[in-house]
Structure formats: structure tokens, C-alpha cells
Protein backbone atom coordinates (compact mmCIF):
# COMPACT_ATOMS: atom_id res chain seq x y z
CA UNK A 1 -52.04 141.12 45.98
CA UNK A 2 -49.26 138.81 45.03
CA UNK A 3 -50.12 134.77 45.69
CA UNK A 4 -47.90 132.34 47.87
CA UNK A 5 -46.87 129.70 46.85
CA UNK A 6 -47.43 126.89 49.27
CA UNK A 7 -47.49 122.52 48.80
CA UNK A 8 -50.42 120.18 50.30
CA UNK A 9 -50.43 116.52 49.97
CA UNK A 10 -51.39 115.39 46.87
CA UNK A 11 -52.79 112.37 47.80
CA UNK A 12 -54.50 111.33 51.30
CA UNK A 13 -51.62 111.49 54.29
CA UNK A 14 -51.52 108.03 54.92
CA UNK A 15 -51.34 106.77 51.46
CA UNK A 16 -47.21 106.72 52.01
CA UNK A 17 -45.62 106.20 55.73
CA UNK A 18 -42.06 106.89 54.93
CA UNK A 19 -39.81 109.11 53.27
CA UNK A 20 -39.14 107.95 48.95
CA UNK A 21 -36.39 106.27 48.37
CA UNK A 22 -36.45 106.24 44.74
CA UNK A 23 -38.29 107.95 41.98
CA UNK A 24 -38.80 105.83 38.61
CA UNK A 25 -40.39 107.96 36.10
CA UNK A 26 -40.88 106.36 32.45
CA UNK A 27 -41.57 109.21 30.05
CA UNK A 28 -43.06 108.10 26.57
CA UNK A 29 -44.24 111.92 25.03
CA UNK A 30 -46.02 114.13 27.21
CA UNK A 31 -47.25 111.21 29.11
CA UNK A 32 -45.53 109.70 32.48
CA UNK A 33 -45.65 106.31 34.56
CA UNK A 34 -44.01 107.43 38.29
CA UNK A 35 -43.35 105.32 40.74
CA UNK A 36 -43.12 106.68 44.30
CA UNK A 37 -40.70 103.66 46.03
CA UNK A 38 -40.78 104.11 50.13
CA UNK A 39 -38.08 103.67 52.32
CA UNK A 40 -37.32 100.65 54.52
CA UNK A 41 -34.96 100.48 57.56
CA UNK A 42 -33.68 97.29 58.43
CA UNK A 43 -33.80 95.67 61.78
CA UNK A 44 -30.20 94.36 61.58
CA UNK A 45 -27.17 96.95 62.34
CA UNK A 46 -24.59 97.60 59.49
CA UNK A 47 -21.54 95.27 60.70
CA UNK A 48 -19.53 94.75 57.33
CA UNK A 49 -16.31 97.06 57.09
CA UNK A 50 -15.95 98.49 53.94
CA UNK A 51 -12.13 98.71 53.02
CA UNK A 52 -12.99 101.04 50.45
CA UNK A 53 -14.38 103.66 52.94
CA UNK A 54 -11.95 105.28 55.98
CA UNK A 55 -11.88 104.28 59.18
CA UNK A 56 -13.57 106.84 61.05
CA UNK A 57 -16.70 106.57 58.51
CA UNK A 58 -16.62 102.76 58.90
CA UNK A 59 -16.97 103.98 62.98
CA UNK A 60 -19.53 105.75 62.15
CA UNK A 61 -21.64 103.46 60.37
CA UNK A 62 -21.10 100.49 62.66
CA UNK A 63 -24.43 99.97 64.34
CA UNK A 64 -26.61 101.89 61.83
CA UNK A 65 -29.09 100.45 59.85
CA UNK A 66 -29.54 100.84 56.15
CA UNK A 67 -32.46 101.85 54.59
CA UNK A 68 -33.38 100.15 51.14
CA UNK A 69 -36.21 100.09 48.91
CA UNK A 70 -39.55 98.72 49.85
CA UNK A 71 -40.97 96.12 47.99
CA UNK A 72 -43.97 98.23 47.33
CA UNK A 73 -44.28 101.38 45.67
CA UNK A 74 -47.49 104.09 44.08
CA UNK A 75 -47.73 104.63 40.86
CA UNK A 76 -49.24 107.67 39.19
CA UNK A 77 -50.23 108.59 35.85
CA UNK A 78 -49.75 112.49 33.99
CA UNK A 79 -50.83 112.74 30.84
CA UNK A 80 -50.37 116.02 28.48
CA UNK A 81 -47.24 116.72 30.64
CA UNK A 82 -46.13 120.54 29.35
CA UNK A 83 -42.86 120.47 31.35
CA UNK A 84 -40.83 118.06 33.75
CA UNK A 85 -37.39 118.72 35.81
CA UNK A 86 -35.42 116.06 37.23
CA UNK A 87 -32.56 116.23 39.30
CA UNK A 88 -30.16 116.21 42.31
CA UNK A 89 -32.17 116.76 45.24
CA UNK A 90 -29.05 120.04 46.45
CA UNK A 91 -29.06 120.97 42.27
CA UNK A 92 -30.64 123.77 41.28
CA UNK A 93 -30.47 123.40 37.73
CA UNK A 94 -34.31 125.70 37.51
CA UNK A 95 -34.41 128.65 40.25
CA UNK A 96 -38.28 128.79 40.22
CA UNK A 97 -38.37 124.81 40.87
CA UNK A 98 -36.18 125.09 44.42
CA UNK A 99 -38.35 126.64 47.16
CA UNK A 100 -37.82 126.04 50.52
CA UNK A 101 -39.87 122.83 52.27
CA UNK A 102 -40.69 124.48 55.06
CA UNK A 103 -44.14 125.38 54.72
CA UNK A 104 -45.16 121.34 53.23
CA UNK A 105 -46.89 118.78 54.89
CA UNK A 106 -44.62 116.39 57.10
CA UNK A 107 -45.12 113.06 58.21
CA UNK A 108 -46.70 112.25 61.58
CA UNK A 109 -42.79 112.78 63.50
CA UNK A 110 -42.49 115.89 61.60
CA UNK A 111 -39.06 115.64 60.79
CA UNK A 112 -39.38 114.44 56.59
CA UNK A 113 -41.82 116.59 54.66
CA UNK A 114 -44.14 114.73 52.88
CA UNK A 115 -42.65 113.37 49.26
CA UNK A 116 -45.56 113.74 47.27
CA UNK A 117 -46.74 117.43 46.90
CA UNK A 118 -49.31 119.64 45.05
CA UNK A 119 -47.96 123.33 44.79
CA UNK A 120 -50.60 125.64 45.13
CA UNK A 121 -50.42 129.11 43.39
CA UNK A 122 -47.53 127.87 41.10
CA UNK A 123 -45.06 130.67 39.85
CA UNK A 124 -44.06 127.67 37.49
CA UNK A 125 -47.38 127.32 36.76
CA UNK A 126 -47.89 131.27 36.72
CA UNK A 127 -45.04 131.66 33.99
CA UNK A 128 -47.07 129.86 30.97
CA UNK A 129 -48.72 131.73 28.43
CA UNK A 130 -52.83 131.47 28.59
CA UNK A 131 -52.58 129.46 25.70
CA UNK A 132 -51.08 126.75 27.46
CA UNK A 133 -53.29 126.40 29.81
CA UNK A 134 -52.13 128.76 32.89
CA UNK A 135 -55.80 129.56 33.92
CA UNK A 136 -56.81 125.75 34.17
CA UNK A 137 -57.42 124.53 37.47
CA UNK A 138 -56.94 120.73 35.95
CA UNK A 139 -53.11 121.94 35.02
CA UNK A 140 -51.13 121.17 38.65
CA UNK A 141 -46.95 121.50 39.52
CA UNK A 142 -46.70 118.32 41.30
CA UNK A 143 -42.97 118.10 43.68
CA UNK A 144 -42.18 114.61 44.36
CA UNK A 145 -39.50 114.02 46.77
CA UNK A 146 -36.97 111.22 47.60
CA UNK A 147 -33.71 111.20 49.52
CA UNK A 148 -31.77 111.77 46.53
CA UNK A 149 -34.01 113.31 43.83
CA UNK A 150 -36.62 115.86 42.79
CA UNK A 151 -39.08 115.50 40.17
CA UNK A 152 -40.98 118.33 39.05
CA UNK A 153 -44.22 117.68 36.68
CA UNK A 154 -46.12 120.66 35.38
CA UNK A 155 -49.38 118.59 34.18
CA UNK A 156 -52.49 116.80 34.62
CA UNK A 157 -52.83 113.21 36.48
CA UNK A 158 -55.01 110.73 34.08
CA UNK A 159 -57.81 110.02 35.28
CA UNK A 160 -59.00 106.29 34.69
């Protein structure tokens, strides 16, 4: 019987009420600091013509509001990371690594999928030799999300 492959939250649903809008990840060996930065949208419209831009976009973008950084963000932990992919959120630099989001958790308006994932049955995962630890259940493919960015960590979360 062949496994699917499908995400759950990795941490409770409410620990993160918005879309990421930036991924820091600090690498220092196999180990990782991430920071998972929300999204904010400000009150006040976008007003401010940018010459450098057409017309018809400035048009477009008068009365929008831009969304920034938070001031807050989560920050996780892997330790004994055995592999990592960053990139482009439309890249697909690693075929395995670019499922569809279909089937993962959204927030509450169900339009974003939720940006910090566990992949269950991992063909990632799947792919590593038994000495490496593919039969661990402590080994996790973790898919974080943002608006511009995917980060994909094959590893374990340290526990404090």
C-alpha cells in the first residue's frame, strides 16, 4: 500500500494568525535558529506614486495597503539537521520538495495555508538510507512557508 503524503500544523493553530512574511534561518552545522516573522497590514492606504513603477500599476496600488513585518516573530530550534532547501517560493530547484498545498491546514478564512507544516509520510524523508535515520519517528520534514520563500528542514526540533 503506498503512503500519502499529507502536512498538519506543526505547532498549535493559533500559535501564528497570519500568513509569514519572512523566514530568517541562521544555520551554524547541522543546527538551525528559524524565525517565523508574521505579516502585518497597515491601516493606512498606499498613496505615494512611485515614478519608478508605470502608471497603470501605480492605479492599481492606490488604495491598497501594504503588508510589512510584524514586530514579533517564533523561533524554533533543529538540531542534527540531515538536509535543508531554501528557495523561491514558484522555484523548484528539488522535485520531491514541491507538492501541492492543497491538502494543508489553512487559517480560520481558509484562503492562506498554514506556514508552518509537519509532512507526514515524507517521500523526502522516505528517500534516506536506514542508517540515517529513515525509520525514526523523532526525524520530521518540516515546510515552512512565507509569501516569498520555502524552507524545507529534514530534522529534529531541540528540545529544551
Amino acid at each position: 500500500m503506498i503512503k500519502v503524503e499529507t502536512y498538519e500544523a506543526a505547532v498549535e493553530e493559533n500559535a501564528l494568525d497570519s500568513p509569514l512574511r519572512n523566514i530568517r534561518v541562521h544555520l551554524n552545522g547541522t543546527e538551525a535558529t528559524v524565525d517565523l516573522v508574521p505579516s502585518v497590514v497597515l491601516d493606512k492606504p498606499y498613496k505615494t506614486i512611485n515614478p519608478d513603477l508605470s502608471p497603470d500599476i501605480n492605479k492599481v496600488l492606490a488604495g491598497s495597503r501594504p503588508i510589512i513585518e510584524a514586530n514579533i516573530f517564533m523561533r524554533v530550534y533543529f538540531n542534527g539537521i540531515l538536509a535543508i532547501a531554501i528557495q523561491e517560493e514558484f522555484i523548484e530547484i528539488i522535485k520531491i520538495l514541491n507538492k501541492d498545498l492543497k491538502s494543508a491546514p489553512r487559517f480560520s478564512d481558509g484562503r492562506a495555508p498554514y506556514p508552518f507544516l509537519r509532512v507526514v509520510n515524507s517521500e523526502w524523508k522516505c528517500c534516506l538510507p536506514d542508517y540515517q535515520g529513515r525509520g525514526d519517528p523523532n526525524l520530521t520534514y518540516f515546510k515552512i512557508v512565507s509569501m516569498e520563500t520555502c524552507v524545507d528542514i529534514l530534522g529534529y526540533i531541540k528540545k529544551n
